[in-house]
PDB file of N, CA and C in Angstrom:
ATOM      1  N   UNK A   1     -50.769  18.215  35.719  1.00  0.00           N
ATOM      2  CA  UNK A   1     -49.416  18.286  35.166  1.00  0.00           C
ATOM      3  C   UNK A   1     -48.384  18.011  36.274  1.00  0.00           C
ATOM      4  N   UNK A   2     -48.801  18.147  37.199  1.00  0.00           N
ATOM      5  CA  UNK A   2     -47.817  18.196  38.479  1.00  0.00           C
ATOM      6  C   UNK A   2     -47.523  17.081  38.802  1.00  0.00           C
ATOM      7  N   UNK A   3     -48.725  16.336  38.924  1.00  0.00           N
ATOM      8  CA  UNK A   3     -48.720  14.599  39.270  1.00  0.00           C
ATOM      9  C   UNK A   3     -48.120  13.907  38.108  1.00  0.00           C
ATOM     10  N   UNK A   4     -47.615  14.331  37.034  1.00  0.00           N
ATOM     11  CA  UNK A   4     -47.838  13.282  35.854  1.00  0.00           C
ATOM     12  C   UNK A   4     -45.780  13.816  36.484  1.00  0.00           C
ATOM     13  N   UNK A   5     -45.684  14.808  36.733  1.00  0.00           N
ATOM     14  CA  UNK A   5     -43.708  15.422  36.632  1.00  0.00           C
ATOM     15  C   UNK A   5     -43.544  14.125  38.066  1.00  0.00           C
ATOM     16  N   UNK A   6     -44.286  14.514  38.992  1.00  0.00           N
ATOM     17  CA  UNK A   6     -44.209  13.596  40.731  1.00  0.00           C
ATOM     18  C   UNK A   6     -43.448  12.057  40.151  1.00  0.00           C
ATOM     19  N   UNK A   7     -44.471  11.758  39.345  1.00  0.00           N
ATOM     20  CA  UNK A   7     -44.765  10.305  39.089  1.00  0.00           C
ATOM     21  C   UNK A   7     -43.730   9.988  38.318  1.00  0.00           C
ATOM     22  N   UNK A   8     -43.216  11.124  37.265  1.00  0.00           N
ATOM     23  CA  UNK A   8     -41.887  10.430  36.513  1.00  0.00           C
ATOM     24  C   UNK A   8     -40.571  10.657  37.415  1.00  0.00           C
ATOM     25  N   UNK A   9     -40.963  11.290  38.368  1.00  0.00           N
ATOM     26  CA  UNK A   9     -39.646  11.733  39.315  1.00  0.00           C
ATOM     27  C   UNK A   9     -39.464  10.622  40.133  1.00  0.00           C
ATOM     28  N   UNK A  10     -40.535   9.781  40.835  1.00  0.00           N
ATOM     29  CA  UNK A  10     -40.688   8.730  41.396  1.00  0.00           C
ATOM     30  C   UNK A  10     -40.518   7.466  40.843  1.00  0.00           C
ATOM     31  N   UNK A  11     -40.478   7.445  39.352  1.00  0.00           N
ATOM     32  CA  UNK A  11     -40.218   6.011  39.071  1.00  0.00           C
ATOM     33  C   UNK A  11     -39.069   6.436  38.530  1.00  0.00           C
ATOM     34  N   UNK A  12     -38.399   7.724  38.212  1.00  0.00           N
ATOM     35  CA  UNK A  12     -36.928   7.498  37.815  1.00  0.00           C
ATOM     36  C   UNK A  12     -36.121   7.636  39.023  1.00  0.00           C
ATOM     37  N   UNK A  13     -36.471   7.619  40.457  1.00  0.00           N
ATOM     38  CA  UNK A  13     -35.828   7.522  41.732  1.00  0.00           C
ATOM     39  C   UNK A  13     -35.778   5.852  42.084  1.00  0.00           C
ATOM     40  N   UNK A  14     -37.009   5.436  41.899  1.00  0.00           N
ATOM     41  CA  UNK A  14     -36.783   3.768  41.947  1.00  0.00           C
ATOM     42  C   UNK A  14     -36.046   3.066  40.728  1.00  0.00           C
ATOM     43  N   UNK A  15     -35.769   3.401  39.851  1.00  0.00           N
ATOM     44  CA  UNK A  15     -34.922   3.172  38.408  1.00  0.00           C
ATOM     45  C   UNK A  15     -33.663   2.851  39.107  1.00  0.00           C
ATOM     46  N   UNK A  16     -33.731   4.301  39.389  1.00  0.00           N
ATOM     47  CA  UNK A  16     -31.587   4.648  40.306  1.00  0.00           C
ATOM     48  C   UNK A  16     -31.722   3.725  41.292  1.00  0.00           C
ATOM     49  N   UNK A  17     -32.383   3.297  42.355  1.00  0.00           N
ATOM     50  CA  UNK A  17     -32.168   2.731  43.455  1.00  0.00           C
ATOM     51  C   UNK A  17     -32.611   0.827  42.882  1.00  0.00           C
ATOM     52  N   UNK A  18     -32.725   0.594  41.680  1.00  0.00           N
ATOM     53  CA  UNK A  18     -32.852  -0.850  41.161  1.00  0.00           C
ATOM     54  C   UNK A  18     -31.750  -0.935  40.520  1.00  0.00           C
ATOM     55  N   UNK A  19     -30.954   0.342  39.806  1.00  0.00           N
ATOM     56  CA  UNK A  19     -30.271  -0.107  39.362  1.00  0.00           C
ATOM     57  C   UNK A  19     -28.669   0.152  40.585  1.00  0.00           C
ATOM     58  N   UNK A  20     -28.769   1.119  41.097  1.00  0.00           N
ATOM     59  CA  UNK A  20     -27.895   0.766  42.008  1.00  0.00           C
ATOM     60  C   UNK A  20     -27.929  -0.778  43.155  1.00  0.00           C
ATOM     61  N   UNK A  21     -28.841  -1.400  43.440  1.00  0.00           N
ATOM     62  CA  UNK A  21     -29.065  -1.954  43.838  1.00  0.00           C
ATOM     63  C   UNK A  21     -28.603  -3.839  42.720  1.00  0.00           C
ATOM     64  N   UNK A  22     -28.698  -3.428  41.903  1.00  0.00           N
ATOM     65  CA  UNK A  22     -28.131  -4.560  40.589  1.00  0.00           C
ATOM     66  C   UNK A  22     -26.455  -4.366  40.973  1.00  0.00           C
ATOM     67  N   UNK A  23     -25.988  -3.108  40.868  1.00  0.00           N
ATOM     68  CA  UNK A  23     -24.683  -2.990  41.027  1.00  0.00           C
ATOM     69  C   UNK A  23     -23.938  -3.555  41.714  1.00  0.00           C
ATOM     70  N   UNK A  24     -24.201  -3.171  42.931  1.00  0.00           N
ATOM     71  CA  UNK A  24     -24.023  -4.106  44.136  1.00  0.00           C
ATOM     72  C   UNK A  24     -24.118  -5.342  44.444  1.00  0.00           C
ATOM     73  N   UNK A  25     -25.412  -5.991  43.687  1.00  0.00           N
ATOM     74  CA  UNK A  25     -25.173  -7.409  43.759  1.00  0.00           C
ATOM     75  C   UNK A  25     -24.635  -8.253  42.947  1.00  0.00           C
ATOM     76  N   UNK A  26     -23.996  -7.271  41.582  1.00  0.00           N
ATOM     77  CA  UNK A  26     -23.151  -7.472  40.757  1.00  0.00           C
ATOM     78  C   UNK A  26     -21.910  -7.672  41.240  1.00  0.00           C
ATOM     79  N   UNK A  27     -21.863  -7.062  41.680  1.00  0.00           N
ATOM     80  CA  UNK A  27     -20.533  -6.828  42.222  1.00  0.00           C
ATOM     81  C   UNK A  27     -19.390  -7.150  43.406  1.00  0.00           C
ATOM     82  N   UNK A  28     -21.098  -8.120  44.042  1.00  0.00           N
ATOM     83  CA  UNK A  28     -20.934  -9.010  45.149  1.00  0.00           C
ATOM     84  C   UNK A  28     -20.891 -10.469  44.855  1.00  0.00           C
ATOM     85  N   UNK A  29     -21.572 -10.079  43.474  1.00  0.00           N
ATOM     86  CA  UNK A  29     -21.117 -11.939  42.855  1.00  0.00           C
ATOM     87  C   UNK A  29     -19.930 -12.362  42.643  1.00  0.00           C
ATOM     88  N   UNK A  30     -19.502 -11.341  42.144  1.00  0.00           N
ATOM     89  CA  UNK A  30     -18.238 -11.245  41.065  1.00  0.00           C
ATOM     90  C   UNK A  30     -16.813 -10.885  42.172  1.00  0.00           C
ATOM     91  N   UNK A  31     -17.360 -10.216  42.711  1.00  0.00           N
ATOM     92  CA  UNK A  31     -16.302 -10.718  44.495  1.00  0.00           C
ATOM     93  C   UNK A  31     -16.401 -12.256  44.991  1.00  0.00           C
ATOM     94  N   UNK A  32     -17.513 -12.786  44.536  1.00  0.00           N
ATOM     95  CA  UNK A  32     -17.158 -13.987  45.558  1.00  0.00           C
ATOM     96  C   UNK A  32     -16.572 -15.142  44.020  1.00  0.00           C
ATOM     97  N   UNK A  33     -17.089 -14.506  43.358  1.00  0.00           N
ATOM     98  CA  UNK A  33     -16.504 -15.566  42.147  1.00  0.00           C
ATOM     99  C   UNK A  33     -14.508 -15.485  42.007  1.00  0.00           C
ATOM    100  N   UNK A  34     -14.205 -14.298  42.112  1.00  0.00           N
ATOM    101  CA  UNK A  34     -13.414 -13.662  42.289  1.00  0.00           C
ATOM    102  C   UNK A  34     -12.038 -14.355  43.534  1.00  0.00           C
ATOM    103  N   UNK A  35     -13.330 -14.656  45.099  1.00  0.00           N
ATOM    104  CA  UNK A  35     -13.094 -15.631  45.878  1.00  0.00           C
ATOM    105  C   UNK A  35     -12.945 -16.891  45.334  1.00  0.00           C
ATOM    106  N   UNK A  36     -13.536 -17.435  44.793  1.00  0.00           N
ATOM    107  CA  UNK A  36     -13.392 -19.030  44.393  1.00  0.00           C
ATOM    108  C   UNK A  36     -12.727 -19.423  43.190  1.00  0.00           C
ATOM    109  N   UNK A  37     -12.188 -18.129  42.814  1.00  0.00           N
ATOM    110  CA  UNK A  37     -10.838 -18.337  41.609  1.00  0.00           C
ATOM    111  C   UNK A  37     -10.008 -18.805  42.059  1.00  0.00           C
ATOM    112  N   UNK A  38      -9.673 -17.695  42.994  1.00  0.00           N
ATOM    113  CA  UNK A  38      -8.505 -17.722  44.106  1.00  0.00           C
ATOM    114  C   UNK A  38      -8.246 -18.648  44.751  1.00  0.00           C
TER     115      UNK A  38
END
């Protein structure tokens, strides 16, 4: 039971850090698009 809680704790820690990681490069697109409006 312990390993099965580990394992959902661990892929909902890589979840947060993929989706923070989307954010950012969201958000780095859209800065440079942002740039080439301008």
């Amino acid at each position: 039971k312990f390993f099965e809680m580990y394992l959902k704790h661990k892929k909902s820690r890589l979840n947060l850090k993929v989706s923070c990681y989307n954010q950012e490069k969201l958000l780095a697109e859209y800065q440079g698009q942002y740039v080439a409006f301008k």
